[in-house]
PDB file of N, CA and C in Angstrom:
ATOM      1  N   UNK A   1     -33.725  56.364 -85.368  1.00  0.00           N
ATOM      2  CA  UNK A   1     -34.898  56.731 -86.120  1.00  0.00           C
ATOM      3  C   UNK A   1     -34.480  56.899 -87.574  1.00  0.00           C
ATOM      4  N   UNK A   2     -35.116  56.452 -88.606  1.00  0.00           N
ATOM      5  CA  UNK A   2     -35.336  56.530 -90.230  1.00  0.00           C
ATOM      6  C   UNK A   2     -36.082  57.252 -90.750  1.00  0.00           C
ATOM      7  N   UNK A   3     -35.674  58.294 -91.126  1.00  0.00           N
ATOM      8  CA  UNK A   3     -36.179  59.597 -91.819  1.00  0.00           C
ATOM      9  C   UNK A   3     -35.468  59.335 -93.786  1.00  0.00           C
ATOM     10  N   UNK A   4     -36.909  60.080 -94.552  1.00  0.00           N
ATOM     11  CA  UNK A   4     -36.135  59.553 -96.141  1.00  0.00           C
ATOM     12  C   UNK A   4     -36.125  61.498 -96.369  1.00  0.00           C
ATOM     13  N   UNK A   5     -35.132  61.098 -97.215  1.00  0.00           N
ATOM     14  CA  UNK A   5     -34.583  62.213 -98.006  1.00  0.00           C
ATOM     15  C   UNK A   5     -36.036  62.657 -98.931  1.00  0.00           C
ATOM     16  N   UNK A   6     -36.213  64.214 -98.569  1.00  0.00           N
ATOM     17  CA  UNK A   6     -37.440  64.646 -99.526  1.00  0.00           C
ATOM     18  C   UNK A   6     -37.464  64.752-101.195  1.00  0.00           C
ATOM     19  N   UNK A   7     -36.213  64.788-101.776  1.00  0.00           N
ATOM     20  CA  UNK A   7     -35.569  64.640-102.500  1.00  0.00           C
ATOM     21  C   UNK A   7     -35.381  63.483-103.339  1.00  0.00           C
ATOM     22  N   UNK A   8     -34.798  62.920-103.277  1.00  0.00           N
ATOM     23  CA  UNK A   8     -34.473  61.436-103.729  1.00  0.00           C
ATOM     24  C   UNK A   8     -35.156  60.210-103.245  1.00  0.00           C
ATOM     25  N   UNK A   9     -35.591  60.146-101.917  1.00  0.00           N
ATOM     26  CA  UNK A   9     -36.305  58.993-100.666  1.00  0.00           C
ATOM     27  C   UNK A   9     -35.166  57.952-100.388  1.00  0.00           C
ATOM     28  N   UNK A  10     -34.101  58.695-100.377  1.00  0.00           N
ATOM     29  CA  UNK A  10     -32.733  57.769 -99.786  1.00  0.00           C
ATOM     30  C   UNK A  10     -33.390  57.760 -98.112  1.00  0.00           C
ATOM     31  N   UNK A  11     -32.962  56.464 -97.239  1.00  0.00           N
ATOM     32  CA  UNK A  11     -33.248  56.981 -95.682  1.00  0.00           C
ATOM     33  C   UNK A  11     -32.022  57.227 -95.237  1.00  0.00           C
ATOM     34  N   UNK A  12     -32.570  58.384 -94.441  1.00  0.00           N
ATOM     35  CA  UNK A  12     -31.620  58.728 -93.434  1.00  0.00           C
ATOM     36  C   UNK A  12     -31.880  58.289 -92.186  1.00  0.00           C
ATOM     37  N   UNK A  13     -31.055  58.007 -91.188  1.00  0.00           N
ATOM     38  CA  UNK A  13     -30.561  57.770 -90.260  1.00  0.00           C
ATOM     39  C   UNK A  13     -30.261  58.392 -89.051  1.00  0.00           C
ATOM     40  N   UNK A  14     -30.770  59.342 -88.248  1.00  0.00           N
ATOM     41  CA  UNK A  14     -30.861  59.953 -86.851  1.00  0.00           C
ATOM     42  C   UNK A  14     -30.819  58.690 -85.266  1.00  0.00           C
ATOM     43  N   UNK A  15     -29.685  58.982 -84.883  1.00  0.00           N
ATOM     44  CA  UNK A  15     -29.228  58.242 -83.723  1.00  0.00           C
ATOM     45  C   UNK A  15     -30.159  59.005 -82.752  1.00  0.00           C
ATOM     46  N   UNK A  16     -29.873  58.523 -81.679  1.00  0.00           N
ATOM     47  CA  UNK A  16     -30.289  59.279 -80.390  1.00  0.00           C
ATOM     48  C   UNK A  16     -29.194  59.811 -80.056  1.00  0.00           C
ATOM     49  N   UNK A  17     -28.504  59.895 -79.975  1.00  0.00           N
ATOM     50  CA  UNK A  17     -27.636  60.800 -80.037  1.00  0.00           C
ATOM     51  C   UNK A  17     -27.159  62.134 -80.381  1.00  0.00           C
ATOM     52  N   UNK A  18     -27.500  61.799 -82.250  1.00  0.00           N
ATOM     53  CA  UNK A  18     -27.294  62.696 -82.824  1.00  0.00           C
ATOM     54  C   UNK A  18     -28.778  63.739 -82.302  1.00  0.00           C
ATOM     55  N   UNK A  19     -29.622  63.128 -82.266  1.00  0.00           N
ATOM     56  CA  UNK A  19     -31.351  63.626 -82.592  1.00  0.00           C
ATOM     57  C   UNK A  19     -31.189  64.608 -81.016  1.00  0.00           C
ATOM     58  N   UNK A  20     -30.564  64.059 -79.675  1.00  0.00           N
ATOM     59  CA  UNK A  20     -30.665  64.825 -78.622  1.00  0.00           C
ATOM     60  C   UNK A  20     -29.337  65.813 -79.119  1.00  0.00           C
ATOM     61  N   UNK A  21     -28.337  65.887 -80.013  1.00  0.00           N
ATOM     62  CA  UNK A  21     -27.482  66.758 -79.543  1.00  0.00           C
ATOM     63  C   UNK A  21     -28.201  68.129 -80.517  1.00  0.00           C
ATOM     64  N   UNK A  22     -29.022  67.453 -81.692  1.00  0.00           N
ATOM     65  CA  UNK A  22     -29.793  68.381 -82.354  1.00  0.00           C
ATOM     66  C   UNK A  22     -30.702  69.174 -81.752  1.00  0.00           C
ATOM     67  N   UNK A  23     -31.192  68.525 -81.145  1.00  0.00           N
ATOM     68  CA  UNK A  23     -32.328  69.237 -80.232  1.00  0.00           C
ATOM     69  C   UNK A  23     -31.907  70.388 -78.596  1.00  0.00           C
ATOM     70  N   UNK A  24     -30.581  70.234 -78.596  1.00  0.00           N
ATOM     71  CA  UNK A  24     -29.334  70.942 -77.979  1.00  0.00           C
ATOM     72  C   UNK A  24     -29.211  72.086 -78.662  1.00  0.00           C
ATOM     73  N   UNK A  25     -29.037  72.201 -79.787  1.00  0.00           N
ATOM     74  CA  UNK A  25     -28.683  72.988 -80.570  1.00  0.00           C
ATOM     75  C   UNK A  25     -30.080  73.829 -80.987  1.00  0.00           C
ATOM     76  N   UNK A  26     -31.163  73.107 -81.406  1.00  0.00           N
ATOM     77  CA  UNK A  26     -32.152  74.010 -81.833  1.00  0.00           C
ATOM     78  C   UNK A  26     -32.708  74.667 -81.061  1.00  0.00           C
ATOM     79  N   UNK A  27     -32.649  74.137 -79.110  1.00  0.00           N
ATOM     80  CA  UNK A  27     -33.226  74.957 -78.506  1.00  0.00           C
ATOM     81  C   UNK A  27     -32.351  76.080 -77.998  1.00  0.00           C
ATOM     82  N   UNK A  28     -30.789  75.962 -77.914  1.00  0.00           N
ATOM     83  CA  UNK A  28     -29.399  76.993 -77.598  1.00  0.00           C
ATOM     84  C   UNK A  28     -30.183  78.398 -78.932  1.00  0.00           C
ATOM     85  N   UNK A  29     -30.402  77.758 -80.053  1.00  0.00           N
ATOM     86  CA  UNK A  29     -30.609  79.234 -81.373  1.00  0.00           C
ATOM     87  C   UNK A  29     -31.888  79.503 -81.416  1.00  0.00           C
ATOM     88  N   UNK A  30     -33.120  78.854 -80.751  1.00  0.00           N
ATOM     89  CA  UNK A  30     -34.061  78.730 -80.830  1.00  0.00           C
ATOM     90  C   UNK A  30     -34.763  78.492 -82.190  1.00  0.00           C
ATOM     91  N   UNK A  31     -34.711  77.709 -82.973  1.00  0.00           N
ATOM     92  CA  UNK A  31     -34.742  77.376 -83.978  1.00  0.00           C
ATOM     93  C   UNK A  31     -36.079  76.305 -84.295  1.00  0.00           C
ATOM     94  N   UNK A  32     -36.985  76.159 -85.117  1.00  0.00           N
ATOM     95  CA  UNK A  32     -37.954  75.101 -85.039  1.00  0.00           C
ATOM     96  C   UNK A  32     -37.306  73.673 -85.964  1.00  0.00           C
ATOM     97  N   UNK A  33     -36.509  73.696 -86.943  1.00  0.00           N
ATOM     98  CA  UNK A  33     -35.922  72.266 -87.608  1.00  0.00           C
ATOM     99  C   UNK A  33     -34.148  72.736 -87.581  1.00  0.00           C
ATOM    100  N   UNK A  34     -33.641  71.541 -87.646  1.00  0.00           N
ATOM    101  CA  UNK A  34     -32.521  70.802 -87.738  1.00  0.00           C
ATOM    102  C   UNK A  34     -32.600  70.378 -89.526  1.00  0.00           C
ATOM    103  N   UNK A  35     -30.963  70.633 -89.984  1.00  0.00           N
ATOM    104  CA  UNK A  35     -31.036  70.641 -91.174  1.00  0.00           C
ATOM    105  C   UNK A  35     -30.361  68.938 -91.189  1.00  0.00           C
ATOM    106  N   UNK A  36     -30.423  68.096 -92.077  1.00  0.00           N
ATOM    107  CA  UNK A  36     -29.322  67.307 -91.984  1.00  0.00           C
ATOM    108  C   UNK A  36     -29.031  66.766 -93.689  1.00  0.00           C
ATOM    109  N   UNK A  37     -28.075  66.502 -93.920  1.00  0.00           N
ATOM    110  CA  UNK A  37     -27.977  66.425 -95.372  1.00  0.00           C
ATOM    111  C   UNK A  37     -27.512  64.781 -95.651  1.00  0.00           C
ATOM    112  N   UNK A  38     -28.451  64.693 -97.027  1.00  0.00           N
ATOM    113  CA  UNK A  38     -28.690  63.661 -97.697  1.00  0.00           C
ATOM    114  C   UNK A  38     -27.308  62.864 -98.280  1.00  0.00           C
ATOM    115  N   UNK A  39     -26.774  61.830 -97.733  1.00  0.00           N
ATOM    116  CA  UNK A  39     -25.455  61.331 -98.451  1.00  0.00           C
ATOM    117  C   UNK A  39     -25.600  60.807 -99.754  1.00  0.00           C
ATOM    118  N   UNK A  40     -26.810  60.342-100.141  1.00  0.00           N
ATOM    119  CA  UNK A  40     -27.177  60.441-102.157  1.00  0.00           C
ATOM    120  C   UNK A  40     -27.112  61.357-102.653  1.00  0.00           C
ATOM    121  N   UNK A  41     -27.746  62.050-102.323  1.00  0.00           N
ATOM    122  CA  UNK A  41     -27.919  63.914-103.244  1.00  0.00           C
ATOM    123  C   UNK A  41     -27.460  64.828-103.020  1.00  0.00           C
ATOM    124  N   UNK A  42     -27.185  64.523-101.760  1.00  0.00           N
ATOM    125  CA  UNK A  42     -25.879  66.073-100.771  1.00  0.00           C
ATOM    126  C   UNK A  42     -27.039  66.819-100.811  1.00  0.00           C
ATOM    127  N   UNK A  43     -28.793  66.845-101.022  1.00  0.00           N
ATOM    128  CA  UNK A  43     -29.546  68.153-100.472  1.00  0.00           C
ATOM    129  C   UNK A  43     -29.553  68.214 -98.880  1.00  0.00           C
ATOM    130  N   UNK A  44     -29.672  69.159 -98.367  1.00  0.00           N
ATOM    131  CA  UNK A  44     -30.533  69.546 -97.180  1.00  0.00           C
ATOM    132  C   UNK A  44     -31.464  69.165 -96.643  1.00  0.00           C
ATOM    133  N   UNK A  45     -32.093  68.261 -96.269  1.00  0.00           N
ATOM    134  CA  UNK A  45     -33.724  68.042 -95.756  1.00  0.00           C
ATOM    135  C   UNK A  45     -33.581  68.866 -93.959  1.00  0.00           C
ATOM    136  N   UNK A  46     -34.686  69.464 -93.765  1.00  0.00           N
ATOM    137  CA  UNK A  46     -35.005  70.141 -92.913  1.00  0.00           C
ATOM    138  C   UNK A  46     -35.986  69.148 -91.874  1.00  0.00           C
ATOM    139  N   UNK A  47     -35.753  68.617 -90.501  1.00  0.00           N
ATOM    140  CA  UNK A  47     -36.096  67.872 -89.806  1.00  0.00           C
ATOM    141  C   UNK A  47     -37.092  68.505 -88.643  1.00  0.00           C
ATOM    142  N   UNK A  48     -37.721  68.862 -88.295  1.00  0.00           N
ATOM    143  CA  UNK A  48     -38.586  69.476 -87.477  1.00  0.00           C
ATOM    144  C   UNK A  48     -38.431  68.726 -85.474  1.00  0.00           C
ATOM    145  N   UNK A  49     -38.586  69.828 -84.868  1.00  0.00           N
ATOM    146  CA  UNK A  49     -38.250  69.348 -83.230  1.00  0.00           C
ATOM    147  C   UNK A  49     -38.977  68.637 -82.832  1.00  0.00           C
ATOM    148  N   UNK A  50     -40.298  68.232 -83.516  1.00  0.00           N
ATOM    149  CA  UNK A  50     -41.432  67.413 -83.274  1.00  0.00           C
ATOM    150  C   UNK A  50     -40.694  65.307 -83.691  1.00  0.00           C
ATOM    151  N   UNK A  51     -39.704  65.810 -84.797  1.00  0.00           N
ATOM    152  CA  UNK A  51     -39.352  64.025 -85.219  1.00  0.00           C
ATOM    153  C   UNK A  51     -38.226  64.003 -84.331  1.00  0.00           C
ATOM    154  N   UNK A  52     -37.399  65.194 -83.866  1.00  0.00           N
ATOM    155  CA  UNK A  52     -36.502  64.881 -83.157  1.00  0.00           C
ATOM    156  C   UNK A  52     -36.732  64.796 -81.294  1.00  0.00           C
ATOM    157  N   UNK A  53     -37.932  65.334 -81.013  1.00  0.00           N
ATOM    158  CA  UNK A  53     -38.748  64.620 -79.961  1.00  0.00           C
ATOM    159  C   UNK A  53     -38.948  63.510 -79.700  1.00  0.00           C
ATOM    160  N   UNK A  54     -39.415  62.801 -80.826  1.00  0.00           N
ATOM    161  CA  UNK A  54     -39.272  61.662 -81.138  1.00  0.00           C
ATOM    162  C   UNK A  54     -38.405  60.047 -80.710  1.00  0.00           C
ATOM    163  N   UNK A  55     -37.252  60.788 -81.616  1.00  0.00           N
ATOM    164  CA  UNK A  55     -35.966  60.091 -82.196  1.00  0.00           C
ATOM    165  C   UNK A  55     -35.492  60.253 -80.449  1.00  0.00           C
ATOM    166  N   UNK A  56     -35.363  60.880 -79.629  1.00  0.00           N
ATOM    167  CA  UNK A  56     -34.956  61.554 -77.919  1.00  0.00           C
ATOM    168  C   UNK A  56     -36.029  61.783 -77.193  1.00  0.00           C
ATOM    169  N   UNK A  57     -37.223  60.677 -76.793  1.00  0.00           N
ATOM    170  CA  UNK A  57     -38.287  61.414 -75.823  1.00  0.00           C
ATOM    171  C   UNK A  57     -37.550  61.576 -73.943  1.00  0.00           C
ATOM    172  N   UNK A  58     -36.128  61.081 -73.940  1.00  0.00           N
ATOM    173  CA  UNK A  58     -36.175  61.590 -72.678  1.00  0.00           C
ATOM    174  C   UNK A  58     -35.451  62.207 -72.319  1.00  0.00           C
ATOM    175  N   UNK A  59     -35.103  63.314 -73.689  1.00  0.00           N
ATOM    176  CA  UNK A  59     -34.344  64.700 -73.772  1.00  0.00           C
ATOM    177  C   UNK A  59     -34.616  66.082 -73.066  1.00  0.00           C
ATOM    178  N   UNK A  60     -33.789  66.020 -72.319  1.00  0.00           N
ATOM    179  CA  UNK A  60     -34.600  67.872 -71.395  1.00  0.00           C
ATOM    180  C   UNK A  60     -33.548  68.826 -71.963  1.00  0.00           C
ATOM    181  N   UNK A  61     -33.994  70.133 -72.125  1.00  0.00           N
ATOM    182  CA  UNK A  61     -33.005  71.203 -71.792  1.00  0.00           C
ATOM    183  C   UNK A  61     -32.066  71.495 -71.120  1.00  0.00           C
ATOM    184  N   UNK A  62     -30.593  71.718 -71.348  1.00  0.00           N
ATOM    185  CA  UNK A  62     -29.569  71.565 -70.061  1.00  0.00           C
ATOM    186  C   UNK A  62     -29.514  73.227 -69.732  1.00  0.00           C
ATOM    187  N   UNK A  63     -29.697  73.147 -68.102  1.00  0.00           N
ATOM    188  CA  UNK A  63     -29.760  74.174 -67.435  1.00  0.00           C
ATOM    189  C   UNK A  63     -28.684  75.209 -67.932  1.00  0.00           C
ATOM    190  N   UNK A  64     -28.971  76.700 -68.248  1.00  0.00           N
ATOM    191  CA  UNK A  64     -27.414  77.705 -68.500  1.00  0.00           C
ATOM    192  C   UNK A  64     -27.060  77.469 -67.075  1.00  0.00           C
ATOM    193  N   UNK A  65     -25.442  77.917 -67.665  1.00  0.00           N
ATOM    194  CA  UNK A  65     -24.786  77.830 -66.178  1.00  0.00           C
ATOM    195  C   UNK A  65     -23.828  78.936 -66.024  1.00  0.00           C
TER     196      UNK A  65
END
């Protein structure tokens, strides 16, 4: 998935990979966005669980164990 920098409108780049291990992470801190940073500008753009739904629709929650 191609997401642009809010900043500059460089695109960024979210794998499925990356987008399910994010979505790992935001639901472990409970968190609503994923930060990921811009390799033009080095800002921050803030990604929301809704694009990373997306980017991973057949991402589940891994059971605690």
């Amino acid at each position: 998935m191609q997401i642009h920098c809010s900043y500059c409108g460089a695109p960024l780049n979210i794998s499925r990979k990356q987008a399910e291990a994010a979505l790992d992470w935001l639901h472990a801190e409970g968190k609503a966005y994923y930060e990921v940073r811009c390799p033009k500008c080095r800002k921050m753009n803030k990604v929301p669980r809704e694009v990373l739904t997306r980017a991973a629709p057949t991402w589940k929650p891994q059971e605690a164990s």
